[in-house]
Protein backbone atom coordinates (compact mmCIF):
# COMPACT_ATOMS: atom_id res chain seq x y z
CA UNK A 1 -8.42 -45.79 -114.13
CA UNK A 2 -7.26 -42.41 -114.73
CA UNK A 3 -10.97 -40.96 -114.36
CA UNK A 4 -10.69 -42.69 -110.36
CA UNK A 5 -7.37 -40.21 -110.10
CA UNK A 6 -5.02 -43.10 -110.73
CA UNK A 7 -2.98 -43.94 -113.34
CA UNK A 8 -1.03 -40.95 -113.23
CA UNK A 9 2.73 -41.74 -114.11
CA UNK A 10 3.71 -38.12 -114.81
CA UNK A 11 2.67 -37.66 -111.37
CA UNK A 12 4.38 -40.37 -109.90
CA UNK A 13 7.22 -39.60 -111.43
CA UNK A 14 7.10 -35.33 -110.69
CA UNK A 15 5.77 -36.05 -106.85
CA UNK A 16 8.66 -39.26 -106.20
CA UNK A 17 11.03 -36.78 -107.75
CA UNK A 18 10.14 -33.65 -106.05
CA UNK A 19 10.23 -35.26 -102.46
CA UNK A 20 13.67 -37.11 -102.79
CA UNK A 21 15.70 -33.82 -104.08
CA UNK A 22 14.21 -32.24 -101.13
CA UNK A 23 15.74 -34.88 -98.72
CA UNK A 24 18.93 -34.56 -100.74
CA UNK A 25 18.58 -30.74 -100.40
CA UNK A 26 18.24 -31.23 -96.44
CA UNK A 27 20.52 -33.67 -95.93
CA UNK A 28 23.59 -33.56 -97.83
CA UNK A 29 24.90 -36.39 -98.20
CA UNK A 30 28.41 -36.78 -98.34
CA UNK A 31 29.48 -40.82 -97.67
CA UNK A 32 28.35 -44.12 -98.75
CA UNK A 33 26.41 -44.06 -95.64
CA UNK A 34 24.69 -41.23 -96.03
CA UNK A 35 23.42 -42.22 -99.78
CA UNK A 36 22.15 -45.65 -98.42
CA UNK A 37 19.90 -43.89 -96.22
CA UNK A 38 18.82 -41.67 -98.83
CA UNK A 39 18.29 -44.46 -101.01
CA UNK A 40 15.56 -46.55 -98.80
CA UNK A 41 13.54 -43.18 -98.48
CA UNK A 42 13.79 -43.10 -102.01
CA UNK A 43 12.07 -46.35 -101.94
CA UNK A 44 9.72 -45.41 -99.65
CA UNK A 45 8.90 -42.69 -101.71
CA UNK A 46 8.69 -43.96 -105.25
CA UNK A 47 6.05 -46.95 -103.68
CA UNK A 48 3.92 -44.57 -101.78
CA UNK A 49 3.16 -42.25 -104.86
CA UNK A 50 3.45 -45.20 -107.06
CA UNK A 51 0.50 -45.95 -105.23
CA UNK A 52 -1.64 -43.06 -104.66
CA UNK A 53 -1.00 -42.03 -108.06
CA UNK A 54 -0.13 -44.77 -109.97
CA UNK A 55 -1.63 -48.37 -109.94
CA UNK A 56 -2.88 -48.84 -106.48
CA UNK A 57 -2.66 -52.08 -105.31
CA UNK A 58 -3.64 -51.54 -101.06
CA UNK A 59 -6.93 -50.51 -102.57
CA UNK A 60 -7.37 -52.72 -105.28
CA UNK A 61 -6.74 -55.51 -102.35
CA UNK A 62 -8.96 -54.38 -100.05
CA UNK A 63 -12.11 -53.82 -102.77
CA UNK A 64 -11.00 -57.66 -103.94
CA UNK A 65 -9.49 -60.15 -101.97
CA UNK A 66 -9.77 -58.65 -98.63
CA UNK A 67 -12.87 -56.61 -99.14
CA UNK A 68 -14.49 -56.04 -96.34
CA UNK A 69 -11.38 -55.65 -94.28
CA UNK A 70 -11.70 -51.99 -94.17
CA UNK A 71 -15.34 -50.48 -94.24
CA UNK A 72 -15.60 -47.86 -97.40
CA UNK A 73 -13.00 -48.23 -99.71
CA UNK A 74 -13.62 -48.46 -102.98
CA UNK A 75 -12.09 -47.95 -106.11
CA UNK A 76 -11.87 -43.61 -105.76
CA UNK A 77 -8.92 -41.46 -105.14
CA UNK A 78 -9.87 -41.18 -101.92
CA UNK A 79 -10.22 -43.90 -100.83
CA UNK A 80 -6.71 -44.53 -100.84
CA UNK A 81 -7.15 -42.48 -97.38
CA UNK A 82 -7.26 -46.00 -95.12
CA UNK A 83 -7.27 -44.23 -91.70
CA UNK A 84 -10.25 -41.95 -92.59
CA UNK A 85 -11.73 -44.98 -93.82
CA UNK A 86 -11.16 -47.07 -90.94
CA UNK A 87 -12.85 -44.66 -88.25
CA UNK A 88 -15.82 -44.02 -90.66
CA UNK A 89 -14.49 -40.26 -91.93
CA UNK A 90 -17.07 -38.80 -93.68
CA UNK A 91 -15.66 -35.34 -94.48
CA UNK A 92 -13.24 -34.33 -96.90
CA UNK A 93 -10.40 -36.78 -96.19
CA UNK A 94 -7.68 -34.26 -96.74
CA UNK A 95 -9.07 -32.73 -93.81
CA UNK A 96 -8.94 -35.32 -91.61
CA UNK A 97 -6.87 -35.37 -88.15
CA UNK A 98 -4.70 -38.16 -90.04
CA UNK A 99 -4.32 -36.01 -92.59
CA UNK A 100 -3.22 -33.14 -91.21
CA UNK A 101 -1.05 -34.49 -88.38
CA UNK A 102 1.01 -36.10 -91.37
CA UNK A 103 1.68 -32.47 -92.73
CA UNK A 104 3.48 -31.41 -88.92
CA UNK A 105 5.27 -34.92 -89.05
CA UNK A 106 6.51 -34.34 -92.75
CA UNK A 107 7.40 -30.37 -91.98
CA UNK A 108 9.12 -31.55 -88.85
CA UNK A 109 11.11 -33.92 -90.49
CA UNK A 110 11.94 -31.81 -92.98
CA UNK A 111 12.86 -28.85 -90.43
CA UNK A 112 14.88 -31.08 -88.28
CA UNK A 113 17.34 -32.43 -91.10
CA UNK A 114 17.60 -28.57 -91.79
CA UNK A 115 18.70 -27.79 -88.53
CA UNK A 116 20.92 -30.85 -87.73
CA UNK A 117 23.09 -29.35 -91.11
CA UNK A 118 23.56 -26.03 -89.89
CA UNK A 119 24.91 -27.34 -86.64
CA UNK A 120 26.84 -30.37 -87.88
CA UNK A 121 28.39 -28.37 -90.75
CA UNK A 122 29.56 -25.46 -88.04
CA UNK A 123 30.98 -28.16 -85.87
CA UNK A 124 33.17 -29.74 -88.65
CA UNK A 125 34.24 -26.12 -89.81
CA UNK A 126 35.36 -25.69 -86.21
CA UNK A 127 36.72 -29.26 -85.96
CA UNK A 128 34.45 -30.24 -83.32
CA UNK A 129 31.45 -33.42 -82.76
CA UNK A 130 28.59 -31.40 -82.62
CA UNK A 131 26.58 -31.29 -79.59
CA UNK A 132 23.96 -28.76 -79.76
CA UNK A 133 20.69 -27.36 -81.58
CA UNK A 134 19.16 -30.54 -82.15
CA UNK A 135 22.54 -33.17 -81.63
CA UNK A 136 22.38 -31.71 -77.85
CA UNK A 137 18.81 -34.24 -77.34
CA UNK A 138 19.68 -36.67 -79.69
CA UNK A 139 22.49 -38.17 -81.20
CA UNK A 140 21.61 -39.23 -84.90
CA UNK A 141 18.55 -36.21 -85.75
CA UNK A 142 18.82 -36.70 -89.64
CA UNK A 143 18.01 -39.87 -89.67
CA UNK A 144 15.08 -39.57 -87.30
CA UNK A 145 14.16 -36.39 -89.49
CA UNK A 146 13.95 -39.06 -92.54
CA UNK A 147 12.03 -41.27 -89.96
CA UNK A 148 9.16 -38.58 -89.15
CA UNK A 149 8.43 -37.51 -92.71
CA UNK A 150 7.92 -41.75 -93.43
CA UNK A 151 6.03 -41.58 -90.74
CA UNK A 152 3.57 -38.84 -92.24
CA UNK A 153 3.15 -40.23 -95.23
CA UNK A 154 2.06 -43.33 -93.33
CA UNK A 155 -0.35 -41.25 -91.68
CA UNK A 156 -1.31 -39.78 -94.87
CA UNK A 157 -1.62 -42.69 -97.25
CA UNK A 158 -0.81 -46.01 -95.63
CA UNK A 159 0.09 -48.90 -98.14
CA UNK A 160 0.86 -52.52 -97.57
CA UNK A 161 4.36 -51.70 -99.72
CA UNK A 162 5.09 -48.86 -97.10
CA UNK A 163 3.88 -50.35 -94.35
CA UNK A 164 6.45 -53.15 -94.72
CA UNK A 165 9.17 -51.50 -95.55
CA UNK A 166 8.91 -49.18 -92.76
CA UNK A 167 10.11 -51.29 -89.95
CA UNK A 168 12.98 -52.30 -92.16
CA UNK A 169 14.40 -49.03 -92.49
CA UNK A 170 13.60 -48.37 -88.94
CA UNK A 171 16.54 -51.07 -88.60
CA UNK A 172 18.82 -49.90 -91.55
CA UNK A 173 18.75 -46.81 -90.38
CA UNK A 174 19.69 -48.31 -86.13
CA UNK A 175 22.51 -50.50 -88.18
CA UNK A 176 23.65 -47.39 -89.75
CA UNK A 177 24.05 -45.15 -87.06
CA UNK A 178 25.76 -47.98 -84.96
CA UNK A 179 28.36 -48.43 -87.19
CA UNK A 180 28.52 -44.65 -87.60
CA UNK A 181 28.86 -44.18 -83.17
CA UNK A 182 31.77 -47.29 -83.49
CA UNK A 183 33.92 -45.54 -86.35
CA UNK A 184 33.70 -42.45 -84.53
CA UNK A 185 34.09 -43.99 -81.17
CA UNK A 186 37.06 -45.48 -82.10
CA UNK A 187 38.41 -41.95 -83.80
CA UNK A 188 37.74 -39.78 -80.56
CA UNK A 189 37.49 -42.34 -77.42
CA UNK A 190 36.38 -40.81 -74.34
CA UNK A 191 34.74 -37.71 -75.76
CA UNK A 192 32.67 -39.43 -77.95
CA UNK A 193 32.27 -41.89 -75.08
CA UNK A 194 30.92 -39.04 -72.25
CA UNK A 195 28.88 -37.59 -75.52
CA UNK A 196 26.93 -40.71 -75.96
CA UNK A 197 26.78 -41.39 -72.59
CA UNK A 198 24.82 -37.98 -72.15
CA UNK A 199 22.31 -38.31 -75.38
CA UNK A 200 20.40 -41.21 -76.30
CA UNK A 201 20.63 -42.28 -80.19
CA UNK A 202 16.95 -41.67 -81.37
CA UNK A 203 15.01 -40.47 -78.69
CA UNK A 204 15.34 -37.54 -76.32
CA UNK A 205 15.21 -37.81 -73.00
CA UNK A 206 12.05 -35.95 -71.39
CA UNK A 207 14.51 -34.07 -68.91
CA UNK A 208 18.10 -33.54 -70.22
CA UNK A 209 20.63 -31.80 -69.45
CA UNK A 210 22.85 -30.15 -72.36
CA UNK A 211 25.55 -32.29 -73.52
CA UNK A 212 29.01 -30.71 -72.41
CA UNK A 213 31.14 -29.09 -75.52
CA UNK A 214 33.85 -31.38 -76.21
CA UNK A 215 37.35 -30.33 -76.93
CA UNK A 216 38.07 -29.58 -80.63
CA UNK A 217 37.65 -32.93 -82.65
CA UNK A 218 36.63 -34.08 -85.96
CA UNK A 219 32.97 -33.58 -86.40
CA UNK A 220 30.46 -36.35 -87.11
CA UNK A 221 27.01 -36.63 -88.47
């Protein structure tokens, strides 16, 4: 197996590794909260490489019981590549629009949980929500940072592990932030209130304009 690129623990285990102290490097988690959502990327994570790398059971599906399902995947490396696969790719794979639109989608991510720090770590040294850079179009950015560097992967290297649980953290992550928006709701009222009145939850508004600055409060994520 290891001669078809699979079977690769050390791999698995350097590449899982690599990708989840990077999310803990961007996000910083402080509460219970914020390791939960940590912890189902981790998931994510550890199955897609697990996969690619490791024992790979979407392909080993799709060349067995479902073979046929997909056009051109066999037992290579990759072949793991499903979306190439699908629309009959016959280039190098890691060349593939798939493939490279899942490298602006993980670097996006990545650059927006960045970004959403800096601003939500000035507001709470100033005592105030914040409400700009990236928190001025969108209420909850680190989590849909996490949410566009899943989705790249998915682009990358779908699996049917991944591809399930990504519409259950999808609704962690909307339980999460909900509960976050009614503790805080509850700690500021009104501001909070006109704040989330102003700037949807996950996705920005096309035309927006930028979300007042409150008075000085306790900042939240």
């Amino acid at each position: 197996m290891i001669d078809n690129g699979y079977g690769l623990w050390a791999l698995v285990a350097f590449n899982s590794l690599l990708f989840i102290v990077f999310a803990v490097s961007f996000f910083h988690p402080k509460t219970k909260r914020d390791w939960r959502a940590l912890g189902g990327f981790s998931a994510f994570v550890v199955a897609l490489f697990t996969e690619m790398y490791g024992y790979p059971l979407t392909v080993y599906l799709l060349t067995g019981p479902f073979a046929g399902l997909i056009p051109g995947v066999n037992l290579s490396h990759n072949a793991g590549h499903l979306w190439t696969d699908l629309i009959g790719w016959k280039g190098d794979p890691h060349l593939s629009p798939f493939h490279l639109a899942s490298y602006v989608f993980i670097g996006g991510g990545f650059w927006l949980i960045a970004a959403a720090w800096r601003h939500l770590y000035a507001a709470q040294r100033a005592s105030t929500v914040a409400t700009d850079g990236p928190y001025a179009r969108i209420r909850h950015p680190q989590y849909v940072g996490l949410i566009l560097i899943m989705v790249g992967f998915l682009l990358q290297w779908p699996t049917l592990a991944t591809l399930l649980m990504f519409p259950v953290l999808l609704y962690v992550y909307r339980r999460l932030a909900i509960r976050e928006e009614c503790e805080v709701l509850a700690e500021l009222g009104t501001v909070y209130g006109r704040y989330m009145g102003r700037v949807p939850r996950f996705i920005p508004h096309l035309h927006q304009t930028p979300a007042e600055t409150p008075k000085p409060i306790v900042g939240a994520r």
